[in-house]
Protein backbone atom coordinates (compact mmCIF):
# COMPACT_ATOMS: atom_id res chain seq x y z
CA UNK A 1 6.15 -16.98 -3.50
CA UNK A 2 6.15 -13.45 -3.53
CA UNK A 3 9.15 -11.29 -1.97
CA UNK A 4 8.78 -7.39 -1.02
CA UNK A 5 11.05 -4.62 -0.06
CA UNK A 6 9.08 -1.69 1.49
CA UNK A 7 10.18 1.46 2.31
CA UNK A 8 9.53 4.90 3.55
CA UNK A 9 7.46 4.67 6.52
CA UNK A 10 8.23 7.06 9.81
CA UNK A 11 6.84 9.30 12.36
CA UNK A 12 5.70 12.83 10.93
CA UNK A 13 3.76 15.32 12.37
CA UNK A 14 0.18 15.83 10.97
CA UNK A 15 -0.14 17.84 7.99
CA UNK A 16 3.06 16.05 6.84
CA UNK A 17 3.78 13.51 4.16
CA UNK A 18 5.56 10.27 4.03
CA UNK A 19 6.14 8.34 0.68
CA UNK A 20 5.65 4.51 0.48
CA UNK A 21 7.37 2.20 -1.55
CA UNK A 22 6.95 -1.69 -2.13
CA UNK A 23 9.23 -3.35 -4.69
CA UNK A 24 7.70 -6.48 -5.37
CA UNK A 25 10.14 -9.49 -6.72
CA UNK A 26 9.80 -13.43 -6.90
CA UNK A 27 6.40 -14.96 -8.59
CA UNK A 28 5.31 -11.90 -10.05
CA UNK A 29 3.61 -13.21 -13.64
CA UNK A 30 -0.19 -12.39 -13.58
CA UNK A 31 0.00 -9.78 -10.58
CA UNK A 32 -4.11 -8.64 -11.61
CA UNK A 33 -3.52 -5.51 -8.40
CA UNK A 34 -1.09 -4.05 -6.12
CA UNK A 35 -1.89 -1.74 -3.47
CA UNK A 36 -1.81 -0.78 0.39
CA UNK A 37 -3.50 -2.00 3.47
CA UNK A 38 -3.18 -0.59 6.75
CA UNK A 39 -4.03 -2.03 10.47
CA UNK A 40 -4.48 0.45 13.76
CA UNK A 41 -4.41 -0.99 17.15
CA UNK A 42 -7.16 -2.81 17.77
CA UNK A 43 -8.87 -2.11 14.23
CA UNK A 44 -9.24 -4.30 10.81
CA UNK A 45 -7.02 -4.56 8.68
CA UNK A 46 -8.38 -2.38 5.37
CA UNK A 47 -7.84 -1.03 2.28
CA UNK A 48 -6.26 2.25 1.66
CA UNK A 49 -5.56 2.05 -2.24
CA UNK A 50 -5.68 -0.12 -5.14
CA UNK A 51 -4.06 -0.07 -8.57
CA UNK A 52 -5.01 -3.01 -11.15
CA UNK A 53 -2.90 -4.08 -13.88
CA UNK A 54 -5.76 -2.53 -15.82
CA UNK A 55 -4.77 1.17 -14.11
CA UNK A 56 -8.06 1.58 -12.06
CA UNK A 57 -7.78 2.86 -8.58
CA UNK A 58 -9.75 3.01 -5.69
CA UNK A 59 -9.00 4.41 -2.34
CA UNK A 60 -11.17 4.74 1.05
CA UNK A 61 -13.17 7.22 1.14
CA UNK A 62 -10.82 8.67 4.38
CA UNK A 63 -7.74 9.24 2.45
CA UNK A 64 -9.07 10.43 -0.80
CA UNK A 65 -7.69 13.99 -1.66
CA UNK A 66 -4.80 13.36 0.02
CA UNK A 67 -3.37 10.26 -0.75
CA UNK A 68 -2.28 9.07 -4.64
CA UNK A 69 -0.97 5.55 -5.34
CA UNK A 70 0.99 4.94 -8.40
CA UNK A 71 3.10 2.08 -10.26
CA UNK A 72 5.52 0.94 -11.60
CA UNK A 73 5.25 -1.83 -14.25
CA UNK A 74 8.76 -2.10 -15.54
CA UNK A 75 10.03 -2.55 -11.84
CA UNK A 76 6.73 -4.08 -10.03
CA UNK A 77 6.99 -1.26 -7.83
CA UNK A 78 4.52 0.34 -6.33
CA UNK A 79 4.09 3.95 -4.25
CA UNK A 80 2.04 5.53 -2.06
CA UNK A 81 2.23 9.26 -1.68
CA UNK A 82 0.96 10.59 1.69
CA UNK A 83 -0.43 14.36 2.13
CA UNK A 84 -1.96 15.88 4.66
CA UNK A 85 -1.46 13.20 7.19
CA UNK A 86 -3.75 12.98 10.31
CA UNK A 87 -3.40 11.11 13.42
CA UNK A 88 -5.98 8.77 12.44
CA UNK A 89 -4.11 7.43 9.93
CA UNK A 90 -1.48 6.40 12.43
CA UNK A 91 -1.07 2.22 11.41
CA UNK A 92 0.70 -0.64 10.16
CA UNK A 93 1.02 -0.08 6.11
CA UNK A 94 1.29 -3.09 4.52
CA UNK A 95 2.28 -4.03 0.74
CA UNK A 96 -0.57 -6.17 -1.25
CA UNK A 97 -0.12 -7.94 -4.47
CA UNK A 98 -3.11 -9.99 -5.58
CA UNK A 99 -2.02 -12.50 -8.75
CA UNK A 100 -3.89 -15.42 -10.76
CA UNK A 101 -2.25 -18.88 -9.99
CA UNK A 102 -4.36 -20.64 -12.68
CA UNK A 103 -8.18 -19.67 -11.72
CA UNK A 104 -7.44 -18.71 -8.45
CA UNK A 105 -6.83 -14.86 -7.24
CA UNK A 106 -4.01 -15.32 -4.23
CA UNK A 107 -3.02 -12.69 -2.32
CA UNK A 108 0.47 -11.66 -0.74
CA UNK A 109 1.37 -9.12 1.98
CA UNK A 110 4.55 -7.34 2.72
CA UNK A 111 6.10 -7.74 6.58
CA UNK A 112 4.56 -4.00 7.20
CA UNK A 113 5.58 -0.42 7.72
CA UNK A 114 4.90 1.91 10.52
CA UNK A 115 3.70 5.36 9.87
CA UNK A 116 3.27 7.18 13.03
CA UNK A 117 1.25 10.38 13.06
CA UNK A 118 1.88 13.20 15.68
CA UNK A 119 -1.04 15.80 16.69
């Protein structure tokens, strides 16, 4: 199994930033991505940003320009720095790790973070 710390969620007003972290511990060999998901009331769950193992990144088209994800390798940590922030992004964040258990891709979520944005 896969354990995670996260950190640095909160309530800012918009045009504000909040920094996420997810520290990532446990059965971490062949971790193939790490990134963020976030759910809003009543939405889907989706993607914010990606990061492969590789270093490729892709974000949703909403948040690009104003939000960068980065990692850690050495401590299987990985951040997610929020500019600019708008109401509608106002969710649940939640930690992803995707790793190879033989041929199969499994994927692992963190217990969530709130990030609250004021208008």
């Amino acid at each position: 199994q896969v354990q995670f710390v996260e950190s640095g969620g909160g309530l800012v007003q918009a045009g504000g930033s909040l920094r996420l972290s997810c520290a990532a511990s446990g059965s971490i060999d062949s971790i193939n991505a790490m990134g963020w998901y976030r759910q809003a009331p009543g939405k889907q769950r989706e993607l914010v940003a990606l990061i492969t193992s590789g270093a490729m990144i892709n974000y949703v088209d909403s948040v690009k320009g104003r939000f960068t994800i980065s990692r850690d390798n050495a401590k299987n940590t990985v951040y997610l720095q929020m500019n600019s922030l708008k109401p509608e992004d106002t969710a649940v964040y939640y930690c992803h790790v995707a790793r190879w258990v033989g041929l199969k891709l499994m994927n692992y979520w963190g217990q969530g973070t709130q990030v609250t944005v004021s208008s």
